[in-house]
N, C-alpha and C. Protein backbone atom coordinates (compact mmCIF):
# COMPACT_ATOMS: atom_id res chain seq x y z
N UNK A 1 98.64 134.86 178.65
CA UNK A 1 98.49 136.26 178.98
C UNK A 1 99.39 137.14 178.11
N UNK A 2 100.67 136.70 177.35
CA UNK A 2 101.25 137.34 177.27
C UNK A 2 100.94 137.48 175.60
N UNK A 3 99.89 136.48 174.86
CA UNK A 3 99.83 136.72 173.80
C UNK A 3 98.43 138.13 173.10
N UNK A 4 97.91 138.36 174.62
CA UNK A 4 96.71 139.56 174.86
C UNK A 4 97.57 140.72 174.27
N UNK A 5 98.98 140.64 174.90
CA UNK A 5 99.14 142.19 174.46
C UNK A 5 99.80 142.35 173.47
N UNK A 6 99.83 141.13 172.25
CA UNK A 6 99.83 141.25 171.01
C UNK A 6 98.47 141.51 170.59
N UNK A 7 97.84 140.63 170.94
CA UNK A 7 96.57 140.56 169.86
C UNK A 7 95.57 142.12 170.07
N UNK A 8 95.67 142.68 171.59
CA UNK A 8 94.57 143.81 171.36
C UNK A 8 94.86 144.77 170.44
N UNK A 9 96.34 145.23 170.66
CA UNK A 9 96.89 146.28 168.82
C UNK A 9 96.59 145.79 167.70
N UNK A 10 97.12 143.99 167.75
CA UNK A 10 96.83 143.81 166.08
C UNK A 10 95.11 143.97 166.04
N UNK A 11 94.63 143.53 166.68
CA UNK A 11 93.17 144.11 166.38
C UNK A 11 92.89 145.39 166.17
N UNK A 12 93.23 146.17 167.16
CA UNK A 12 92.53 147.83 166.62
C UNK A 12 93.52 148.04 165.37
N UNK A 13 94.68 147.66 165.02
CA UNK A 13 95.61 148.16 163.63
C UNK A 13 94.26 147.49 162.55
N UNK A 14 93.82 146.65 162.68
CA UNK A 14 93.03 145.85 161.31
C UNK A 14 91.72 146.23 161.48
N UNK A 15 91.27 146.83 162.67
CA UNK A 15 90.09 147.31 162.42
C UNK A 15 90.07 149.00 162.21
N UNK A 16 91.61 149.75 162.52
CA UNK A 16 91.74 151.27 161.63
C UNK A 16 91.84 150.65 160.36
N UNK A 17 92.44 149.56 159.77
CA UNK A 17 92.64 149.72 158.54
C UNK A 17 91.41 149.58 157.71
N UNK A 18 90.62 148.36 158.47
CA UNK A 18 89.29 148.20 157.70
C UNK A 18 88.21 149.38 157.81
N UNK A 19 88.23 150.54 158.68
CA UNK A 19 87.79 151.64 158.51
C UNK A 19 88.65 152.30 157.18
N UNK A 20 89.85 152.47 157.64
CA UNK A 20 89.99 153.72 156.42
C UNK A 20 90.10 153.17 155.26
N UNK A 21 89.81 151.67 154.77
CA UNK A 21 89.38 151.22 153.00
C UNK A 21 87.63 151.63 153.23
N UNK A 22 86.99 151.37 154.23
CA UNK A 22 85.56 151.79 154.03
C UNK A 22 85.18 153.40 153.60
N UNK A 23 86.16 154.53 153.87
CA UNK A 23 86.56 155.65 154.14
C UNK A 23 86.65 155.52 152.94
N UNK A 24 87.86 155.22 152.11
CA UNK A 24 88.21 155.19 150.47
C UNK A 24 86.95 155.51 149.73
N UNK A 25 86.19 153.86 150.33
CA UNK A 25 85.27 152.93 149.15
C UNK A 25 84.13 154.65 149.07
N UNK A 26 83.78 154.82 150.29
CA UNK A 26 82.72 155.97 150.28
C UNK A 26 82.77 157.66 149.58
N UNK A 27 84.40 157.53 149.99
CA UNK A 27 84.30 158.90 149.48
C UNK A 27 85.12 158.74 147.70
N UNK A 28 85.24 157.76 147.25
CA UNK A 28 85.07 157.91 146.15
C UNK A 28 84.33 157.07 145.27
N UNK A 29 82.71 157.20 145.55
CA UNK A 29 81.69 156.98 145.02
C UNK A 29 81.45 155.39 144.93
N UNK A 30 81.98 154.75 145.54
CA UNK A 30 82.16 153.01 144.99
C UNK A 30 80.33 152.39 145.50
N UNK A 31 79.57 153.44 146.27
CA UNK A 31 78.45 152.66 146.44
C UNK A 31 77.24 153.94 145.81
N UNK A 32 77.70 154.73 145.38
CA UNK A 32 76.86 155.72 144.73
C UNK A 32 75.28 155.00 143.97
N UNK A 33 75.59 154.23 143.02
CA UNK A 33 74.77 153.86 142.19
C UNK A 33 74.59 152.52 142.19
N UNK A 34 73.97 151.64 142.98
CA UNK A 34 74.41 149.96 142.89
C UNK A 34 73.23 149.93 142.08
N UNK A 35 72.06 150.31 142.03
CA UNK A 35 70.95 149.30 141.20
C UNK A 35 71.52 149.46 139.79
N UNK A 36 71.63 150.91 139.08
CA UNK A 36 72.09 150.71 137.83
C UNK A 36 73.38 149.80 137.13
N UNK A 37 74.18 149.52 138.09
CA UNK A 37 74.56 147.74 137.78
C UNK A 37 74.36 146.88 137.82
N UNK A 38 73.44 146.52 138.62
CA UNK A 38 72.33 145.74 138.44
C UNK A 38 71.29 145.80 136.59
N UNK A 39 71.13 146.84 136.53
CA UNK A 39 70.17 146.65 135.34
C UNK A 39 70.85 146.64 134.37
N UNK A 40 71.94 147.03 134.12
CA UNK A 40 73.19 147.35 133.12
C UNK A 40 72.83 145.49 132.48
N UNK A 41 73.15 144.52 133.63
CA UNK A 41 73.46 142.99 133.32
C UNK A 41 72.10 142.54 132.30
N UNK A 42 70.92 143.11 132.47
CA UNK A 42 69.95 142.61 131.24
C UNK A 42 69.65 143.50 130.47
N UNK A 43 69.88 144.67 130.32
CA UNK A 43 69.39 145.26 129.56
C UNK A 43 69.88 145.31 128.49
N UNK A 44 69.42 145.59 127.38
CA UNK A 44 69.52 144.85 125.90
C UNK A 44 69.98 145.88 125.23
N UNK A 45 71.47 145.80 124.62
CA UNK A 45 72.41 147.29 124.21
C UNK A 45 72.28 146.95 122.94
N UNK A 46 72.02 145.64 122.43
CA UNK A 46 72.12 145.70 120.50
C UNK A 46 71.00 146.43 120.13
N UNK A 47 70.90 147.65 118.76
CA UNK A 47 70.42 148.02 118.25
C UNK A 47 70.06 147.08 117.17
N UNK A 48 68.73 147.15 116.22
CA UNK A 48 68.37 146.45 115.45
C UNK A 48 68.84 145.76 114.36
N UNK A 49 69.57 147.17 113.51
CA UNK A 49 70.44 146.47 112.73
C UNK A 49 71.96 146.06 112.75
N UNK A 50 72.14 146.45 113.77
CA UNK A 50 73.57 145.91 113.78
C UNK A 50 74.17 144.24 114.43
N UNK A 51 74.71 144.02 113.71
CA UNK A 51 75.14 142.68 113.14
C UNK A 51 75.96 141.98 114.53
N UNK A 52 76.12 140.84 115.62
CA UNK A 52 76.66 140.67 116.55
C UNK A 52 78.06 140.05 116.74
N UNK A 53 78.26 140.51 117.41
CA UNK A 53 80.22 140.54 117.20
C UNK A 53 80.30 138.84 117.46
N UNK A 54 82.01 138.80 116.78
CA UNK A 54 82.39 137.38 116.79
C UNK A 54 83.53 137.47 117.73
N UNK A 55 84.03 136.23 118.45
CA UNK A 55 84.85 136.45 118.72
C UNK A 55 85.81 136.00 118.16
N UNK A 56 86.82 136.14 118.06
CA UNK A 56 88.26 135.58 117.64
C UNK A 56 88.68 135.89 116.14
């Protein structure tokens, strides 16, 4: 019984906190645009003639 009246605070403390990073993520745009990262991964950025990088 006596470990209840730890755990009900640490719960609501971790579930304000996991609200106010959701709060962050939203109000500064982190889900604005998901498909265009999505298409970013195939879409084909080399132009014709240019030559493809090396590494090292």
């Amino acid at each position: 019984m006596d470990s209840i009246y730890l755990l009900i605070p640490l719960g609501v403390v971790i579930a304000f906190a996991i609200g106010g990073v959701f709060w962050w993520a939203m109000s500064t745009g982190q889900f604005d645009d998901l498909d265009d990262e999505g298409r970013s991964v195939v879409k084909d950025d080399d132009s014709p003639g240019k030559p493809p990088s090396t590494l090292g």
